[in-house]
Protein backbone atom coordinates (compact mmCIF):
# COMPACT_ATOMS: atom_id res chain seq x y z
CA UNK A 1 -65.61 20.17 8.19
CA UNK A 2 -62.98 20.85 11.01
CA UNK A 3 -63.25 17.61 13.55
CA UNK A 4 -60.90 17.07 16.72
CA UNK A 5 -59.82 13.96 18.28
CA UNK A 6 -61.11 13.23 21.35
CA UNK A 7 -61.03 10.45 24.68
CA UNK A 8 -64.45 10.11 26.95
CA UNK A 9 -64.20 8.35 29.70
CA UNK A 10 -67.37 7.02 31.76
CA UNK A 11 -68.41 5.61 34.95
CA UNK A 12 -71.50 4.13 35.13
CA UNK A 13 -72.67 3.22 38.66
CA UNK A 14 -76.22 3.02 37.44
CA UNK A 15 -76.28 -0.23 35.89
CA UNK A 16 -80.29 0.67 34.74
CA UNK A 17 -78.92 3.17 32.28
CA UNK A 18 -76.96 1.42 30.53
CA UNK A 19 -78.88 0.41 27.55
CA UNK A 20 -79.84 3.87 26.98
CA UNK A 21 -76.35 4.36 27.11
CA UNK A 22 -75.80 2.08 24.42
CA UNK A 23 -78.73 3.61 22.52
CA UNK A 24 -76.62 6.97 22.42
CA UNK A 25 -73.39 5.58 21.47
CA UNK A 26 -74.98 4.03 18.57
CA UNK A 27 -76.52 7.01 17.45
CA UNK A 28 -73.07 8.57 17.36
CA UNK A 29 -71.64 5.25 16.08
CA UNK A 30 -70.03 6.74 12.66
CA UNK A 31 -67.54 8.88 14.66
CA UNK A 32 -66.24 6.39 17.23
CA UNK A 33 -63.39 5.27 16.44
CA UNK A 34 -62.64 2.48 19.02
CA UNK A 35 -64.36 1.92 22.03
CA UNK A 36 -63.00 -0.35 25.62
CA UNK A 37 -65.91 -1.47 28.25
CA UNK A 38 -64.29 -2.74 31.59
CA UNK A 39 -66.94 -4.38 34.26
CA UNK A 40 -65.85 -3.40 37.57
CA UNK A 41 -67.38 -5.99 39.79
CA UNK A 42 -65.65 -6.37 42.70
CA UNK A 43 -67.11 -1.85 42.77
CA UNK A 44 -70.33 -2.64 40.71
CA UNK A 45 -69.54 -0.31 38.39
CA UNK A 46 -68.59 -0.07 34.51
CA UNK A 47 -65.30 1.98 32.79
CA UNK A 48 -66.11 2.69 29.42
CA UNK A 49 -63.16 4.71 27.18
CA UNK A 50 -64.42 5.80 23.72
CA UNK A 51 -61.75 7.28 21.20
CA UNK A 52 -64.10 9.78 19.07
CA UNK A 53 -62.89 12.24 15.62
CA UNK A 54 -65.59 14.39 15.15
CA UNK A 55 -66.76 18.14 14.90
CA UNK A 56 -66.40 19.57 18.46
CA UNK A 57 -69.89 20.53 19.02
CA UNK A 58 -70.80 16.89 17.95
CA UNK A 59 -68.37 15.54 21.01
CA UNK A 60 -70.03 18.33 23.36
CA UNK A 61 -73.36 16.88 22.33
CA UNK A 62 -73.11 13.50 23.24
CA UNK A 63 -70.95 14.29 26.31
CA UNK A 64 -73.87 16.46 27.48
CA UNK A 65 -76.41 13.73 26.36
CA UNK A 66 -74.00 10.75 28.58
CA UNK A 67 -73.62 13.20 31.62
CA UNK A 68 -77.76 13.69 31.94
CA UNK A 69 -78.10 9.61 32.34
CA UNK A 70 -78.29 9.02 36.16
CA UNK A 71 -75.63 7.49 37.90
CA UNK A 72 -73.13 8.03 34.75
CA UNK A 73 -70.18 10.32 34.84
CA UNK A 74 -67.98 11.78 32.35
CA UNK A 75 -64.92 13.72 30.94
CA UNK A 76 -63.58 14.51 27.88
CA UNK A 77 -59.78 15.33 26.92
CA UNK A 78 -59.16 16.87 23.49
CA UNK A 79 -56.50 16.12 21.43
CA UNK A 80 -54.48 19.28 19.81
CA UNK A 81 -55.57 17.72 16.33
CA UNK A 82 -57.74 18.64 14.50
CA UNK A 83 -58.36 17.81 10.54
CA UNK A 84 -60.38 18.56 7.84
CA UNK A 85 -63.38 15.57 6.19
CA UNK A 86 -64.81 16.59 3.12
């Protein structure tokens, strides 16, 4: 199956959603391949960065499922590579 590389990048300014947040990550868990959480405090918001390689309709599922939370933003850049899991 033909997966890309992917960065999301998230602002959540609705600290409430955050564990549902969480819950979706998790369910995606076995294509994440690294994942950076910054508190912003001094804004009270939260940066998250996840590093993704999966099948592009996968990474336009869960973006869709993270930009329906409330307060939470999000954007995706795609990497040009893409490979082939078996």
């Amino acid at each position: 199956m033909e997966t890309r590389v992917a960065v999301m990048s998230i602002i959540v300014e609705e600290a409430g959603t955050v564990e549902t947040l969480n819950a979706i990550l998790h369910d995606y868990g076995k294509y994440i391949i690294g994942r950076m959480g910054i508190p912003y405090r001094q804004r009270g918001i939260s940066i998250i960065s996840i590093a993704i390689d999966a099948p592009q309709d996968t990474i336009s599922a869960l973006s869709g499922k993270i930009g329906k939370l409330p307060g939470v933003g999000v954007k995706t850049a795609f990497s040009n590579v893409g490979a082939s899991h078996g």
